[in-house]
PDB file of N, CA and C in Angstrom:
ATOM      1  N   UNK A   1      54.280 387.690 189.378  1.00  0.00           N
ATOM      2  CA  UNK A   1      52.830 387.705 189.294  1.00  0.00           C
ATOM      3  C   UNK A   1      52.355 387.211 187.925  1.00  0.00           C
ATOM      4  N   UNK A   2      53.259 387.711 187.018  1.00  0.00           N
ATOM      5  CA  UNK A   2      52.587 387.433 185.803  1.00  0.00           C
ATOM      6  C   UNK A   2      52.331 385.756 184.962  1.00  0.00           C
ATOM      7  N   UNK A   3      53.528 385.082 185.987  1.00  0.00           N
ATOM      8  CA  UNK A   3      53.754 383.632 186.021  1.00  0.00           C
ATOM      9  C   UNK A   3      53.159 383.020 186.586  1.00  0.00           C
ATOM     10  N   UNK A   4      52.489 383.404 187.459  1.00  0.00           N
ATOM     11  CA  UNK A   4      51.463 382.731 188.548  1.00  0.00           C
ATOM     12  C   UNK A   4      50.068 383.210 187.669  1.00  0.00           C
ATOM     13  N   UNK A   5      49.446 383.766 187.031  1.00  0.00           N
ATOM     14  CA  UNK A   5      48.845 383.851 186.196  1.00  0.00           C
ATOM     15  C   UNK A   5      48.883 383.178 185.046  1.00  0.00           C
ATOM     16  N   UNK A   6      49.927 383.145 184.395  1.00  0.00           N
ATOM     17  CA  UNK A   6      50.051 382.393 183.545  1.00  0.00           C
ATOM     18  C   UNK A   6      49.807 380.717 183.923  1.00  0.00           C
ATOM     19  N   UNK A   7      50.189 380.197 185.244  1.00  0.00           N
ATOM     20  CA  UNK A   7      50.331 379.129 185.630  1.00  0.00           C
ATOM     21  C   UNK A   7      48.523 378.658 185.840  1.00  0.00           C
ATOM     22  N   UNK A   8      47.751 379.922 186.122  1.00  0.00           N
ATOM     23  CA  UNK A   8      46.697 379.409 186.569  1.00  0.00           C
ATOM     24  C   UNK A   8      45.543 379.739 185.293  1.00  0.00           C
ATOM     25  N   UNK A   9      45.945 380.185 183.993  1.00  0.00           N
ATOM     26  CA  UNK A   9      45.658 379.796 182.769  1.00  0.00           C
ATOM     27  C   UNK A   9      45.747 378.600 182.279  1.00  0.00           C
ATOM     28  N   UNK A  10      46.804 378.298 182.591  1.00  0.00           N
ATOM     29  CA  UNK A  10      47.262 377.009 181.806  1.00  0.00           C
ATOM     30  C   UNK A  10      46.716 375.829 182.272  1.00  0.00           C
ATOM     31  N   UNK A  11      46.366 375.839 183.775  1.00  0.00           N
ATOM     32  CA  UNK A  11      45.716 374.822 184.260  1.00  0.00           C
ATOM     33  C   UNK A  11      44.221 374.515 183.891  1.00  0.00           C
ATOM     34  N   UNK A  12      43.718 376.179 183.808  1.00  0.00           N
ATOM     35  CA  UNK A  12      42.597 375.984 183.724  1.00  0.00           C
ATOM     36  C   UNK A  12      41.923 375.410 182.535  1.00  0.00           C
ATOM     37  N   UNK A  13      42.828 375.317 181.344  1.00  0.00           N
ATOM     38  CA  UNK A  13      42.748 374.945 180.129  1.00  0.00           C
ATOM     39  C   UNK A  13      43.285 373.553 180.243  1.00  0.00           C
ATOM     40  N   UNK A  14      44.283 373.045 180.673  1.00  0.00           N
ATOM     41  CA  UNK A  14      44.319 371.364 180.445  1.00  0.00           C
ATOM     42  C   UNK A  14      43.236 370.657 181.521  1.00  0.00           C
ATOM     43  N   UNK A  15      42.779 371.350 181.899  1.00  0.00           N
ATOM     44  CA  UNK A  15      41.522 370.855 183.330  1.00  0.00           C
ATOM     45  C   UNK A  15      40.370 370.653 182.179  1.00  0.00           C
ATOM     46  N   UNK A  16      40.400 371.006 181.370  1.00  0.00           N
ATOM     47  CA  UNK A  16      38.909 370.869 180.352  1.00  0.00           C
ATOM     48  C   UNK A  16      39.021 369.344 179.752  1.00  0.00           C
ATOM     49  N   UNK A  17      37.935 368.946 180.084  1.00  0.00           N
ATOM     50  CA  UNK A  17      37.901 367.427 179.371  1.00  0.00           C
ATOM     51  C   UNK A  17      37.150 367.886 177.811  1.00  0.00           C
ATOM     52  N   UNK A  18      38.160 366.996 177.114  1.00  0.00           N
ATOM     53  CA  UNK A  18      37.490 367.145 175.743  1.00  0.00           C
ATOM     54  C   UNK A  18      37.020 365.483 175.040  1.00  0.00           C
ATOM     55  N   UNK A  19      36.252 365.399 173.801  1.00  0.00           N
ATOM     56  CA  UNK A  19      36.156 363.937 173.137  1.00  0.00           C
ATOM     57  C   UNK A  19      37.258 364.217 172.397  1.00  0.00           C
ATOM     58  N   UNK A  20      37.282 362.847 172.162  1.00  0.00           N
ATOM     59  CA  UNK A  20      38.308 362.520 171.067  1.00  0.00           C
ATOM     60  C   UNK A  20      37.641 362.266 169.893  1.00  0.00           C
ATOM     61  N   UNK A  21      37.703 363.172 168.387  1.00  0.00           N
ATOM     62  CA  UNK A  21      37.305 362.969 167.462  1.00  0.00           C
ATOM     63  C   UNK A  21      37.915 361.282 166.986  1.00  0.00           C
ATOM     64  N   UNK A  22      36.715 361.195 165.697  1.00  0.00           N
ATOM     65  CA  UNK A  22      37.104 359.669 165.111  1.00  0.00           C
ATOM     66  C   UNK A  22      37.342 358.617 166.331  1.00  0.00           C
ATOM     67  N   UNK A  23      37.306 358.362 167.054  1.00  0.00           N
ATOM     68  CA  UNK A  23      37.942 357.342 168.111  1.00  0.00           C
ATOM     69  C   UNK A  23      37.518 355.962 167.695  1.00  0.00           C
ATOM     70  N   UNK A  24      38.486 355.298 167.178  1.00  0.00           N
ATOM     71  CA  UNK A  24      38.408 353.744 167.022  1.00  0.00           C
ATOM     72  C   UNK A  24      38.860 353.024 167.983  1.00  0.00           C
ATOM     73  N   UNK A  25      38.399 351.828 168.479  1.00  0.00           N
ATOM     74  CA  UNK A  25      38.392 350.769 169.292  1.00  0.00           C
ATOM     75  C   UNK A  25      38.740 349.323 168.439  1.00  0.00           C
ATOM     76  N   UNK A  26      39.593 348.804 168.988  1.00  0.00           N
ATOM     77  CA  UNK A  26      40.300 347.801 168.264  1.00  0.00           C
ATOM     78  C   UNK A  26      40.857 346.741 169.165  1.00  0.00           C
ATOM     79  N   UNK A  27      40.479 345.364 169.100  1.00  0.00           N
ATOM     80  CA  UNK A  27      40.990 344.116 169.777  1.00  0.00           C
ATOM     81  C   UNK A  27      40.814 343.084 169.522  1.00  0.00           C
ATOM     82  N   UNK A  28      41.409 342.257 169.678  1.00  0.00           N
ATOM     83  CA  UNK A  28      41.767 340.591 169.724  1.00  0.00           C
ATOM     84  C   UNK A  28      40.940 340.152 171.057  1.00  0.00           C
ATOM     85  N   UNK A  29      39.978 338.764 170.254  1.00  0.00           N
ATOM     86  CA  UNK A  29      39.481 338.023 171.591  1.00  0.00           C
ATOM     87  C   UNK A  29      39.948 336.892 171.823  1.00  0.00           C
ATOM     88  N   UNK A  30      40.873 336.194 172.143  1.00  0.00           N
ATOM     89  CA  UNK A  30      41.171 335.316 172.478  1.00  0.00           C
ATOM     90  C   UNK A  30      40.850 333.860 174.352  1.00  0.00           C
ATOM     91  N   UNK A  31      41.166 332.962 173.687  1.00  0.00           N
ATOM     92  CA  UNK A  31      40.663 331.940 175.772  1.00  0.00           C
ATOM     93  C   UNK A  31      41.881 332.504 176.214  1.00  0.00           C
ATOM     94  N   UNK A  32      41.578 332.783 177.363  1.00  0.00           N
ATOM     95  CA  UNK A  32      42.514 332.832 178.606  1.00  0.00           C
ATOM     96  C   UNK A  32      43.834 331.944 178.812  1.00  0.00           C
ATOM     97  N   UNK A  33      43.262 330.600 178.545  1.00  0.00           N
ATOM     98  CA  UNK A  33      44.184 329.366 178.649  1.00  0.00           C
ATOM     99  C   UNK A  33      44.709 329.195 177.215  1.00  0.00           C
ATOM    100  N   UNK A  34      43.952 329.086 176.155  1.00  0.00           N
ATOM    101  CA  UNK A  34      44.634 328.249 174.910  1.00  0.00           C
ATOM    102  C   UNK A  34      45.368 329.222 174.203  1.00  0.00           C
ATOM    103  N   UNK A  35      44.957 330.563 174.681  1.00  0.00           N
ATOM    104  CA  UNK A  35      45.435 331.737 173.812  1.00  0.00           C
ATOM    105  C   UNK A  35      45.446 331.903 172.145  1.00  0.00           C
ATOM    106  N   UNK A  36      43.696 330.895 171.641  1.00  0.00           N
ATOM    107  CA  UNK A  36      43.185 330.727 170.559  1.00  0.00           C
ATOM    108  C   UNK A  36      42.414 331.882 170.358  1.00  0.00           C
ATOM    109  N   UNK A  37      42.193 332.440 169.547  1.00  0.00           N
ATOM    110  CA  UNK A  37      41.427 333.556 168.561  1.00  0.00           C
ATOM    111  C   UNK A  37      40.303 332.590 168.690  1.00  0.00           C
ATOM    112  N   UNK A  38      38.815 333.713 169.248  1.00  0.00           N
ATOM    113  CA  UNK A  38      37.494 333.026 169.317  1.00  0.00           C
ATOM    114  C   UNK A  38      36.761 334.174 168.351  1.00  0.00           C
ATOM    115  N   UNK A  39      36.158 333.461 167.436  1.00  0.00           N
ATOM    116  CA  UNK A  39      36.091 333.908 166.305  1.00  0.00           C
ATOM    117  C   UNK A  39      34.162 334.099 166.479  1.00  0.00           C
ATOM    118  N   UNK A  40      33.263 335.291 165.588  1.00  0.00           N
ATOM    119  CA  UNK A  40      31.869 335.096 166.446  1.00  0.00           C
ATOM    120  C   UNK A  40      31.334 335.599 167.563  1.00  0.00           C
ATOM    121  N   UNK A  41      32.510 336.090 168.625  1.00  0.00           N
ATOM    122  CA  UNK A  41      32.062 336.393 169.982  1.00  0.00           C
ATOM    123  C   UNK A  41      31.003 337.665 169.269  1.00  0.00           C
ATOM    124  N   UNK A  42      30.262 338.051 170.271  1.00  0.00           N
ATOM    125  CA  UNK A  42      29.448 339.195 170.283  1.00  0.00           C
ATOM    126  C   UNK A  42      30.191 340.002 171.428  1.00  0.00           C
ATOM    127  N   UNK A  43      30.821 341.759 170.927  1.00  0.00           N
ATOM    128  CA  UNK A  43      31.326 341.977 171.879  1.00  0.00           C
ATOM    129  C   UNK A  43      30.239 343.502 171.693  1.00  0.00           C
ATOM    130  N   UNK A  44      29.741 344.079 173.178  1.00  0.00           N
ATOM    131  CA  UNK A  44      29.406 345.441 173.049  1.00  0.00           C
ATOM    132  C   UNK A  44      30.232 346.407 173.584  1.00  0.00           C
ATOM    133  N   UNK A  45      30.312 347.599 172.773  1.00  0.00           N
ATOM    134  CA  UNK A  45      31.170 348.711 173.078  1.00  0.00           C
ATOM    135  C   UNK A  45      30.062 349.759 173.797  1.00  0.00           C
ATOM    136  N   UNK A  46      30.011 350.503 174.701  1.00  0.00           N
ATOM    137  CA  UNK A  46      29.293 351.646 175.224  1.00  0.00           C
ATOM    138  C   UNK A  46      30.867 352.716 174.610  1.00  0.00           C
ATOM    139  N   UNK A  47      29.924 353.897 174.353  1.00  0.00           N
ATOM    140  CA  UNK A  47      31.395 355.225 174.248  1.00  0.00           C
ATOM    141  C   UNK A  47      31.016 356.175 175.090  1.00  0.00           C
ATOM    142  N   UNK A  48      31.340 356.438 176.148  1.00  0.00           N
ATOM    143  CA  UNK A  48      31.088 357.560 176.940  1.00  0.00           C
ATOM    144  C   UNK A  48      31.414 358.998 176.276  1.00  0.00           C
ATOM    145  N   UNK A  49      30.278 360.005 176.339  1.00  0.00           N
ATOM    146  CA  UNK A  49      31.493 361.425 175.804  1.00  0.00           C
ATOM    147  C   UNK A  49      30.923 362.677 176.155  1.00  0.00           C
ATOM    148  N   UNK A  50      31.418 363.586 176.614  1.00  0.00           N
ATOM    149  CA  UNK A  50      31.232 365.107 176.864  1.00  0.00           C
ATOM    150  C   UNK A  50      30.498 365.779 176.706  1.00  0.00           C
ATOM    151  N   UNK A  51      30.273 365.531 175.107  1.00  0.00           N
ATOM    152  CA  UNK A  51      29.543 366.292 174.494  1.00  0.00           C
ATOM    153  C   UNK A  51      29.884 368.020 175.023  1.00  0.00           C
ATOM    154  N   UNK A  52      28.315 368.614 174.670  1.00  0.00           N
ATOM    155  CA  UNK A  52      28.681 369.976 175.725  1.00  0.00           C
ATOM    156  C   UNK A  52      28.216 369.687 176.682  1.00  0.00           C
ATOM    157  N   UNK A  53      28.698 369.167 177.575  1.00  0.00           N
ATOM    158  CA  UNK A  53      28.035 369.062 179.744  1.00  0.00           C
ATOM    159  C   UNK A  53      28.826 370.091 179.633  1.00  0.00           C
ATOM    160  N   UNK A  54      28.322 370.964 180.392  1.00  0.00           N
ATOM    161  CA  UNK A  54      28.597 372.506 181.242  1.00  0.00           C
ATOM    162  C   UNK A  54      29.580 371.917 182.357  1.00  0.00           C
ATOM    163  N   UNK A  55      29.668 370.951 183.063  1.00  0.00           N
ATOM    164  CA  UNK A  55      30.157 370.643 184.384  1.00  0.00           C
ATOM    165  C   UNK A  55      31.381 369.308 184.411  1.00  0.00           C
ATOM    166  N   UNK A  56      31.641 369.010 182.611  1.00  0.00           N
ATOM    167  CA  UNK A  56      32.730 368.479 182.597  1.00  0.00           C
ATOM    168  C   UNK A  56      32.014 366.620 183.126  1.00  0.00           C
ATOM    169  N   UNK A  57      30.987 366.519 182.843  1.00  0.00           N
ATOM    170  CA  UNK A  57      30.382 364.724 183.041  1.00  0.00           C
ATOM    171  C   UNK A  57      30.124 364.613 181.834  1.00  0.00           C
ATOM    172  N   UNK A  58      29.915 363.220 181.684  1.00  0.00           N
ATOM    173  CA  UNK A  58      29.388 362.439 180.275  1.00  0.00           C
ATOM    174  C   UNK A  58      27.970 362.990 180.176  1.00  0.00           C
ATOM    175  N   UNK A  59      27.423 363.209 179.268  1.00  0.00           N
ATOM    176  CA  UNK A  59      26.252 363.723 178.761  1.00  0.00           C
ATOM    177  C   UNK A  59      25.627 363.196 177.982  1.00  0.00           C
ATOM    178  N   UNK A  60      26.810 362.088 177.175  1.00  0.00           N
ATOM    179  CA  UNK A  60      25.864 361.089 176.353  1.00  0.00           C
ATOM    180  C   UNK A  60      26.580 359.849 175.788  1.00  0.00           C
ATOM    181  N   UNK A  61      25.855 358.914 175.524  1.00  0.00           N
ATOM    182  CA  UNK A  61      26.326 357.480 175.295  1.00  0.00           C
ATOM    183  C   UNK A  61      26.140 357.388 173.839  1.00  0.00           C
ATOM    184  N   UNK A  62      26.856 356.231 173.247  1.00  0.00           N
ATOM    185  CA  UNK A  62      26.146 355.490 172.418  1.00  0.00           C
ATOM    186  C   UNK A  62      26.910 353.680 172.316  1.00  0.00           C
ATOM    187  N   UNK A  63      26.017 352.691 172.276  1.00  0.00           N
ATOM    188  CA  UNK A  63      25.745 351.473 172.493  1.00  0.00           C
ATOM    189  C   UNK A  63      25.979 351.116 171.331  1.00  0.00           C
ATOM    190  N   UNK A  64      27.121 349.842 170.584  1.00  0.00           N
ATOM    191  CA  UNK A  64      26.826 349.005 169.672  1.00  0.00           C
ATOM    192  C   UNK A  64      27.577 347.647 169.658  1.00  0.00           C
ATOM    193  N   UNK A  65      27.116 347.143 168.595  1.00  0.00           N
ATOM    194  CA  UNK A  65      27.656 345.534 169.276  1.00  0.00           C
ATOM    195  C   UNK A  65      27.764 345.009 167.858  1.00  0.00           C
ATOM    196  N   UNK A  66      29.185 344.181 168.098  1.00  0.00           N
ATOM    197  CA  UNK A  66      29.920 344.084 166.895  1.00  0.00           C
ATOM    198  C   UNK A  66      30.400 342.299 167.289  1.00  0.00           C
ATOM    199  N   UNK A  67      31.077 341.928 166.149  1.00  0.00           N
ATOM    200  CA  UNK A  67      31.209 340.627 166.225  1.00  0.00           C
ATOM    201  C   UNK A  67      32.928 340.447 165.876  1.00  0.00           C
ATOM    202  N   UNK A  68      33.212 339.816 166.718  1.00  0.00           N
ATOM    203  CA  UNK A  68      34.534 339.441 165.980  1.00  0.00           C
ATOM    204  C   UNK A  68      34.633 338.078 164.549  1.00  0.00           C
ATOM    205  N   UNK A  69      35.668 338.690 164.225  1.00  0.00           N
ATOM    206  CA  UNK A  69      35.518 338.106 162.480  1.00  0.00           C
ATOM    207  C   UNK A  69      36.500 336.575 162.812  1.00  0.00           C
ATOM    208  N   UNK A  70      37.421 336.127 161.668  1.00  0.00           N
ATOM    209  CA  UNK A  70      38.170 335.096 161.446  1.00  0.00           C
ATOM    210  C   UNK A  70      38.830 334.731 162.433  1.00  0.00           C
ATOM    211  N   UNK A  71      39.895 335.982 162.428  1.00  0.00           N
ATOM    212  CA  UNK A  71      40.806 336.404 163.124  1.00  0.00           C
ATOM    213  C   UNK A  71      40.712 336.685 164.891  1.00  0.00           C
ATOM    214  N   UNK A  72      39.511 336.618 165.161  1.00  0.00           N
ATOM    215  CA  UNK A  72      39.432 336.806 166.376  1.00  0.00           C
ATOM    216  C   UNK A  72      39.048 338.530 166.530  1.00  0.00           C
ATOM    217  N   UNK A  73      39.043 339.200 165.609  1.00  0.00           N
ATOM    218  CA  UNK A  73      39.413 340.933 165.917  1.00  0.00           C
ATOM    219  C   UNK A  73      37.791 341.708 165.959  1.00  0.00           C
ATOM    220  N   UNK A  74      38.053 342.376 166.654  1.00  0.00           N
ATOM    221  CA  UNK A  74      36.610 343.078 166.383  1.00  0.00           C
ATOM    222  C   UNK A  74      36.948 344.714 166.289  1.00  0.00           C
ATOM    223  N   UNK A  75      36.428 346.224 165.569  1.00  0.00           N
ATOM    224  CA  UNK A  75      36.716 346.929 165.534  1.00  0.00           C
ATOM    225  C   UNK A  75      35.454 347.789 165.492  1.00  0.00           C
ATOM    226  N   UNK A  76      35.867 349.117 165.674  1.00  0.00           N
ATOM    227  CA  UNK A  76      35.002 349.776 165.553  1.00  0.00           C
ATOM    228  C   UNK A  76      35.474 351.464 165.769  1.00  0.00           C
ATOM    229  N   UNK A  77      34.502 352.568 164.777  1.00  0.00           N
ATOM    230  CA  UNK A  77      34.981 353.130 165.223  1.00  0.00           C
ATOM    231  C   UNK A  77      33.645 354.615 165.563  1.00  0.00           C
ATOM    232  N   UNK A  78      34.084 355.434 166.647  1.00  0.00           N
ATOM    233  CA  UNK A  78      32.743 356.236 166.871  1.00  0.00           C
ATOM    234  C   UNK A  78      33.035 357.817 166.459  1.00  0.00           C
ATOM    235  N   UNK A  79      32.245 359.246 166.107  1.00  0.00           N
ATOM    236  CA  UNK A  79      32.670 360.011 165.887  1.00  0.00           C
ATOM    237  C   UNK A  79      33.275 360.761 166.713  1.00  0.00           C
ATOM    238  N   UNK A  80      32.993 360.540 168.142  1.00  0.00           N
ATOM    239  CA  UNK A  80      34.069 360.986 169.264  1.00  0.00           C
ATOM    240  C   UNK A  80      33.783 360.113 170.213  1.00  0.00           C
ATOM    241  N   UNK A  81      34.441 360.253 171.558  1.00  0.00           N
ATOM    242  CA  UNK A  81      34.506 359.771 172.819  1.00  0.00           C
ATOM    243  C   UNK A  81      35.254 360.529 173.825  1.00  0.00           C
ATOM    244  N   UNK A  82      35.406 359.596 174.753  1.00  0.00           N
ATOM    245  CA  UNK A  82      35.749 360.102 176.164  1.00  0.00           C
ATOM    246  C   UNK A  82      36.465 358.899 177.023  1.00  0.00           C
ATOM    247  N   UNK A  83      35.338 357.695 177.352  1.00  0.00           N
ATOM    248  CA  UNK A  83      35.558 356.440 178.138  1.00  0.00           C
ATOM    249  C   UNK A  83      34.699 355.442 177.555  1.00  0.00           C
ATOM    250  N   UNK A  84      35.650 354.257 177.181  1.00  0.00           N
ATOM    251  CA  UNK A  84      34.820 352.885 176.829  1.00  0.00           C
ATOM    252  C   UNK A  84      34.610 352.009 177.714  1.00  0.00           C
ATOM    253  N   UNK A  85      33.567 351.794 177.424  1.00  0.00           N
ATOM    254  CA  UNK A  85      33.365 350.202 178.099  1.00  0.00           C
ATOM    255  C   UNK A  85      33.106 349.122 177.038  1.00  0.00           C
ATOM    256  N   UNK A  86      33.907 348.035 177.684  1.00  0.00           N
ATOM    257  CA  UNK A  86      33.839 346.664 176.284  1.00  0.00           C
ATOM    258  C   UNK A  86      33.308 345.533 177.166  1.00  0.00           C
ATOM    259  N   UNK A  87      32.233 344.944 176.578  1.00  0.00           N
ATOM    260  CA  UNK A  87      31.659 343.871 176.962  1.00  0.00           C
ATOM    261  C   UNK A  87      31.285 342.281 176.650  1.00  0.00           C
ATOM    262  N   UNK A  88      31.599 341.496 177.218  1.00  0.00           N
ATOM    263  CA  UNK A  88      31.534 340.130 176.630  1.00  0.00           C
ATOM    264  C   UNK A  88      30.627 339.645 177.276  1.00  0.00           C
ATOM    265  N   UNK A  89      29.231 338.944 177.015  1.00  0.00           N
ATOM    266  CA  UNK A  89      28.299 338.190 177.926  1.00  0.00           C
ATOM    267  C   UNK A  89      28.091 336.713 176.644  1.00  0.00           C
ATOM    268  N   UNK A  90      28.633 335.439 177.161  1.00  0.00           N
ATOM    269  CA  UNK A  90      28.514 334.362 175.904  1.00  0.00           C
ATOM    270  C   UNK A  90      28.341 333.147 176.689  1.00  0.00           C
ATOM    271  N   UNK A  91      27.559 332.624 176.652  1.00  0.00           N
ATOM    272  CA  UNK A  91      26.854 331.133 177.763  1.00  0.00           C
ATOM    273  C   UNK A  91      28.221 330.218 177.636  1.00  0.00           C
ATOM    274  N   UNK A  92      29.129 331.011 176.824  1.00  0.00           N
ATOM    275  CA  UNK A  92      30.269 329.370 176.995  1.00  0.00           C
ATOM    276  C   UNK A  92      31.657 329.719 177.988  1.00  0.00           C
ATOM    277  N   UNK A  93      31.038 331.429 177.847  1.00  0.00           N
ATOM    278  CA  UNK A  93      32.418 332.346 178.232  1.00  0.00           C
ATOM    279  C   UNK A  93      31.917 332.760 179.831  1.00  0.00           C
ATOM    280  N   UNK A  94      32.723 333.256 180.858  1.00  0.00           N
ATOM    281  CA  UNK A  94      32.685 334.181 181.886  1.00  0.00           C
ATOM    282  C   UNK A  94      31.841 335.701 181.794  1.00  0.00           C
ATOM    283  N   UNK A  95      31.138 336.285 182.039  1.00  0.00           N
ATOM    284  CA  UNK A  95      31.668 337.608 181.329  1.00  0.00           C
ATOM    285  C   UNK A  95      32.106 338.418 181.944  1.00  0.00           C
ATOM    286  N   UNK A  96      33.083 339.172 180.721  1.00  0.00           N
ATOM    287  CA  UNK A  96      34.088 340.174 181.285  1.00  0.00           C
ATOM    288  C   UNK A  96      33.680 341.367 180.923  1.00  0.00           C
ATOM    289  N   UNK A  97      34.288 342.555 181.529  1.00  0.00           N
ATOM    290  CA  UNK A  97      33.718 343.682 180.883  1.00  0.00           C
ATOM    291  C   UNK A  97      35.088 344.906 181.438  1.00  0.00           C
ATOM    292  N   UNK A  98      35.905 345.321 180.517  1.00  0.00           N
ATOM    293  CA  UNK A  98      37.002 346.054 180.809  1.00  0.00           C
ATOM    294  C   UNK A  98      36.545 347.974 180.721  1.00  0.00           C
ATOM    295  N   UNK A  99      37.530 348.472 181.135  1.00  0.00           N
ATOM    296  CA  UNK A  99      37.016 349.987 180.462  1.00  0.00           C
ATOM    297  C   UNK A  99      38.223 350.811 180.467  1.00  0.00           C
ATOM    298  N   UNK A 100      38.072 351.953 179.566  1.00  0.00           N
ATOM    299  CA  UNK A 100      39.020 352.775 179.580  1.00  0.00           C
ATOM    300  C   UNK A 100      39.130 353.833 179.559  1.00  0.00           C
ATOM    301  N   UNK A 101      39.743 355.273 179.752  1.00  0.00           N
ATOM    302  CA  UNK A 101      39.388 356.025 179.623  1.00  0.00           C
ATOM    303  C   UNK A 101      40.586 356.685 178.406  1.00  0.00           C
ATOM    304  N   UNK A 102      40.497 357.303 177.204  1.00  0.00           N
ATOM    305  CA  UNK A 102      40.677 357.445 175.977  1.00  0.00           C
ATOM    306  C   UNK A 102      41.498 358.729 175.575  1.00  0.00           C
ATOM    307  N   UNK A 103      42.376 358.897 174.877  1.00  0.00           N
ATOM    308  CA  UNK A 103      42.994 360.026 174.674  1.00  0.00           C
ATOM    309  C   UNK A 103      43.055 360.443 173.601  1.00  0.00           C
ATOM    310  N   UNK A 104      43.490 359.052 172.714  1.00  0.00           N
ATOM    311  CA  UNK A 104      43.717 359.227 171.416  1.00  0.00           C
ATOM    312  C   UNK A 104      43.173 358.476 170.752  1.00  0.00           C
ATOM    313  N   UNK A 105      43.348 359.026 169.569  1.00  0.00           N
ATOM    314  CA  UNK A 105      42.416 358.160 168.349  1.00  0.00           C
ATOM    315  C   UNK A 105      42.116 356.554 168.214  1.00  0.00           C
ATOM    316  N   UNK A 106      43.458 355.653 168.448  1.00  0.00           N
ATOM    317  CA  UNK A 106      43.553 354.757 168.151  1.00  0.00           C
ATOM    318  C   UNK A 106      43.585 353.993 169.348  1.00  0.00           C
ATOM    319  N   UNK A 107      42.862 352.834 169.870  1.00  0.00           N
ATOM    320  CA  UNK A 107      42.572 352.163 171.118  1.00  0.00           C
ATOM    321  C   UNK A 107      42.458 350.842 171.109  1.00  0.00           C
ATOM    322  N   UNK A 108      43.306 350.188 171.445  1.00  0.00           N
ATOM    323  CA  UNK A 108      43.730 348.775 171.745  1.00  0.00           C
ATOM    324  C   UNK A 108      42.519 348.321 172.803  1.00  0.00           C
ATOM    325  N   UNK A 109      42.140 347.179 172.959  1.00  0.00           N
ATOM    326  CA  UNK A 109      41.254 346.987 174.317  1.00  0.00           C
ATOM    327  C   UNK A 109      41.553 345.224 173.793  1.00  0.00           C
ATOM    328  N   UNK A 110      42.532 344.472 173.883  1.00  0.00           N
ATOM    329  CA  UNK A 110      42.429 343.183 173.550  1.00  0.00           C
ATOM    330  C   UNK A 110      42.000 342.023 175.343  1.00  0.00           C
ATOM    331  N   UNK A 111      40.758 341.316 174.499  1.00  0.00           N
ATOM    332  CA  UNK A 111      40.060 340.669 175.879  1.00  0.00           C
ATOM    333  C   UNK A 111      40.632 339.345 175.856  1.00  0.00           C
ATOM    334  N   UNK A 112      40.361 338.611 176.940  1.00  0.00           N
ATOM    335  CA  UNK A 112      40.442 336.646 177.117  1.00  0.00           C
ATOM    336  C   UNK A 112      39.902 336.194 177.975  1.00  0.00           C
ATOM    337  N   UNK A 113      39.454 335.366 177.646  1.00  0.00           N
ATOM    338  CA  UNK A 113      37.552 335.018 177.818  1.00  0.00           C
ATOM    339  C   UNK A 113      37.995 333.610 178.378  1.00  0.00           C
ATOM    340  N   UNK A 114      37.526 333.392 180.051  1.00  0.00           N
ATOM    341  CA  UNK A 114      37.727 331.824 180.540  1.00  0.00           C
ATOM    342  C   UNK A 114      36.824 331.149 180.121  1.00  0.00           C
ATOM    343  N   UNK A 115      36.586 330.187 180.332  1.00  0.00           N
ATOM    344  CA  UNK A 115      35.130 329.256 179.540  1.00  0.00           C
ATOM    345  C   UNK A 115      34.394 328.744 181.443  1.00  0.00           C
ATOM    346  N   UNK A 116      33.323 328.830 180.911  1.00  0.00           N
ATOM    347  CA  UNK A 116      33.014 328.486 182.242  1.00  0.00           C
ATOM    348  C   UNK A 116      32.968 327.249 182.782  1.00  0.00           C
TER     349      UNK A 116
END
């Protein structure tokens, strides 16, 4: 009995969605085909996160939009999260728009952009 209790503690505690403090977002934009670093893109990040929702849903956003540098890289980072969404809308590009849902601090999201 006391294990079956214990079992249904334990669940009930990894069942809790939490944010992820600091959460940075980090990627490479590169073409699809040339597999060149496009340097300039405008990419937007949405951060989905918890906050306190009573019922375990997103409760609140926040929106920003960043540019990739030389290198092709764009970064960013928010004071918590949950689920990203990354967005590319560029009159030369397709647009793409990936998402993820987040665990840890550090978050890869590298895009490649067809030309239209």
């Amino acid at each position: 009995m006391k294990k079956l209790i214990l079992l249904f503690i334990t669940m009930a505690f990894m069942s809790c969605n939490n944010d992820v403090e600091n959460l940075k977002i980090k990627g490479t934009v590169k073409g699809a085909v040339t597999k060149e670093v496009l340097k300039g893109i405008e990419i937007t990040i949405i951060c989905w996160k918890y906050g306190s929702s009573p019922d375990e849903s997103y409760s609140e956003d926040e929106t920003i939009t960043v540019k990739t540098n030389e290198q092709g890289v764009y970064e960013y980072t928010f004071d918590k999260g949950a689920y990203i969404e990354v967005k590319v809308s560029n009159p030369a590009y397709i647009d793409i728009h990936e998402t993820k849902e987040v665990f840890s601090k550090k978050n890869k999201i590298d895009l490649f952009l067809d030309k239209k």
